[in-house]
Protein backbone atom coordinates (compact mmCIF):
# COMPACT_ATOMS: atom_id res chain seq x y z
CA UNK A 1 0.00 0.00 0.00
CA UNK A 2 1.43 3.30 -0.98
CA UNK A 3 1.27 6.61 0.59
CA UNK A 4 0.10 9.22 -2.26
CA UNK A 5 0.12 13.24 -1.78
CA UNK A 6 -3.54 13.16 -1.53
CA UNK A 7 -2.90 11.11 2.04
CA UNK A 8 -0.52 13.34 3.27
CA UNK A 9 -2.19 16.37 2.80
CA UNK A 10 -5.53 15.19 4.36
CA UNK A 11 -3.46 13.97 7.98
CA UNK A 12 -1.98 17.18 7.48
CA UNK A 13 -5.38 19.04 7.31
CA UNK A 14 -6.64 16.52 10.15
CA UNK A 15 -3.80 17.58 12.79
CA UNK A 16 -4.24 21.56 11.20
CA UNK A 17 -8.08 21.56 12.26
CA UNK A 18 -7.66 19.30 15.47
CA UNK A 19 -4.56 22.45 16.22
CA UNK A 20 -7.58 25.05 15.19
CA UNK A 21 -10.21 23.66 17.14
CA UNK A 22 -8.00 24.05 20.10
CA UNK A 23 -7.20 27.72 18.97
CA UNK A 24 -10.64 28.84 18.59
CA UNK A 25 -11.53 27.21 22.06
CA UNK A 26 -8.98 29.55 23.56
CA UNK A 27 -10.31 32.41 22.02
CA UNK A 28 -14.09 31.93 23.08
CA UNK A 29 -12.49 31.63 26.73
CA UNK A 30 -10.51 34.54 26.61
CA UNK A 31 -10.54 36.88 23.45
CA UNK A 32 -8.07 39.47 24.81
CA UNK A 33 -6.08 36.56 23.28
CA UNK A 34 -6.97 38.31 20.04
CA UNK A 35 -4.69 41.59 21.19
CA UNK A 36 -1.37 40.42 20.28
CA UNK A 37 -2.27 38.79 17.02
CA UNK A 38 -0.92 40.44 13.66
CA UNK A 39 -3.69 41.56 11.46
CA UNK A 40 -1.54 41.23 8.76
CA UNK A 41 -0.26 38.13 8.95
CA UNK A 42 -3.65 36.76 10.08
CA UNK A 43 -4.85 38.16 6.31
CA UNK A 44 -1.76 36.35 4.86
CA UNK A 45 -2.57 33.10 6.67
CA UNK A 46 -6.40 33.64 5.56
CA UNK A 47 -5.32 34.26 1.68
CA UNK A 48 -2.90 31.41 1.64
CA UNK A 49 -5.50 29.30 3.04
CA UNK A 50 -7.99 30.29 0.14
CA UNK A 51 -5.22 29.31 -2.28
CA UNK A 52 -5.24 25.90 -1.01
CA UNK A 53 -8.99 25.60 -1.09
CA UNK A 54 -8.79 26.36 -4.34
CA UNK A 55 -6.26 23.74 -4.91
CA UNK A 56 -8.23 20.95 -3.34
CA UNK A 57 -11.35 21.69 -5.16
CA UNK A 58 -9.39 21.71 -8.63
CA UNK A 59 -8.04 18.69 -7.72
CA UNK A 60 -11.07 17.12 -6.22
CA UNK A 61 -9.60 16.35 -2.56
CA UNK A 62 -12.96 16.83 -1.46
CA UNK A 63 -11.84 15.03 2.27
CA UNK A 64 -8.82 17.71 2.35
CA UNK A 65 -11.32 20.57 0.86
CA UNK A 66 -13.66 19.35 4.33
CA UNK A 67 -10.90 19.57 6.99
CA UNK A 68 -9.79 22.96 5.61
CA UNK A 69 -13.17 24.82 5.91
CA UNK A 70 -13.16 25.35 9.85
CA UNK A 71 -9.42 26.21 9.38
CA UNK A 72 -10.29 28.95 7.07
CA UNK A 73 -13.50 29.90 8.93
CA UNK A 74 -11.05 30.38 12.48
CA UNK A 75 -8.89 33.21 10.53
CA UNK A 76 -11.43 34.63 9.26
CA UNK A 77 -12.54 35.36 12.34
CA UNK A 78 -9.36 36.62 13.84
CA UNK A 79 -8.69 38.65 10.95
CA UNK A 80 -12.50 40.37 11.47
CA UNK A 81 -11.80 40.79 15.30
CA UNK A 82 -8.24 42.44 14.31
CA UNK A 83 -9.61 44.50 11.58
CA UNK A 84 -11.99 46.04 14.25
CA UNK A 85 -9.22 46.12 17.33
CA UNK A 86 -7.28 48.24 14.34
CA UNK A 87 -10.01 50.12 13.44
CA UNK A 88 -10.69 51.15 17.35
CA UNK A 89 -7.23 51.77 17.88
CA UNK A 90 -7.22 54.21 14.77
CA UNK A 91 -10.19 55.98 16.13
CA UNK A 92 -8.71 56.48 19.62
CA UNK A 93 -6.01 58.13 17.99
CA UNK A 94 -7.83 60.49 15.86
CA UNK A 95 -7.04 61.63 12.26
């Protein structure tokens, strides 16, 4: 029995969504956990992320394509609650 890509990257999405899970878990207990994230690189990490669902849908990896939703659905989140912590820390400021 071989190993093929396909195999790899769906335990790789498995142990990515099992990491996110325990992520988002954190956040709902405490989301001043939120503070010290980088906007930007949470948009990067969102972006790449779309790339590769992309990827798995043009290449029909549908079980891949499943584990990656709630991965993408996580930084989208923390990329809306850092757009807004920006947005309020802009205001504060003033013009």
């Amino acid at each position: 029995m071989a190993i093929n890509s396909e195999d790899i990257f769906t335990l790789a999405n498995i142990i990515f969504t099992i990491g996110t899970v325990r992520l988002f878990l954190q956040v709902i207990k405490n989301r001043n956990t939120l503070k010290d994230f980088d906007f930007t690189g949470s948009v990067l990490t969102m972006i790449a992320i779309l790339v590769m669902i992309v990827e798995f849908f043009s290449l029909r990896m549908y079980v891949s394509l499943l584990f990656i939703l709630p991965i993408m659905a996580f930084w989208a989140f923390v990329s809306t609650c850092g757009f807004s912590q920006y947005l309020k820390r802009k205001m504060a400021r003033g013009p």
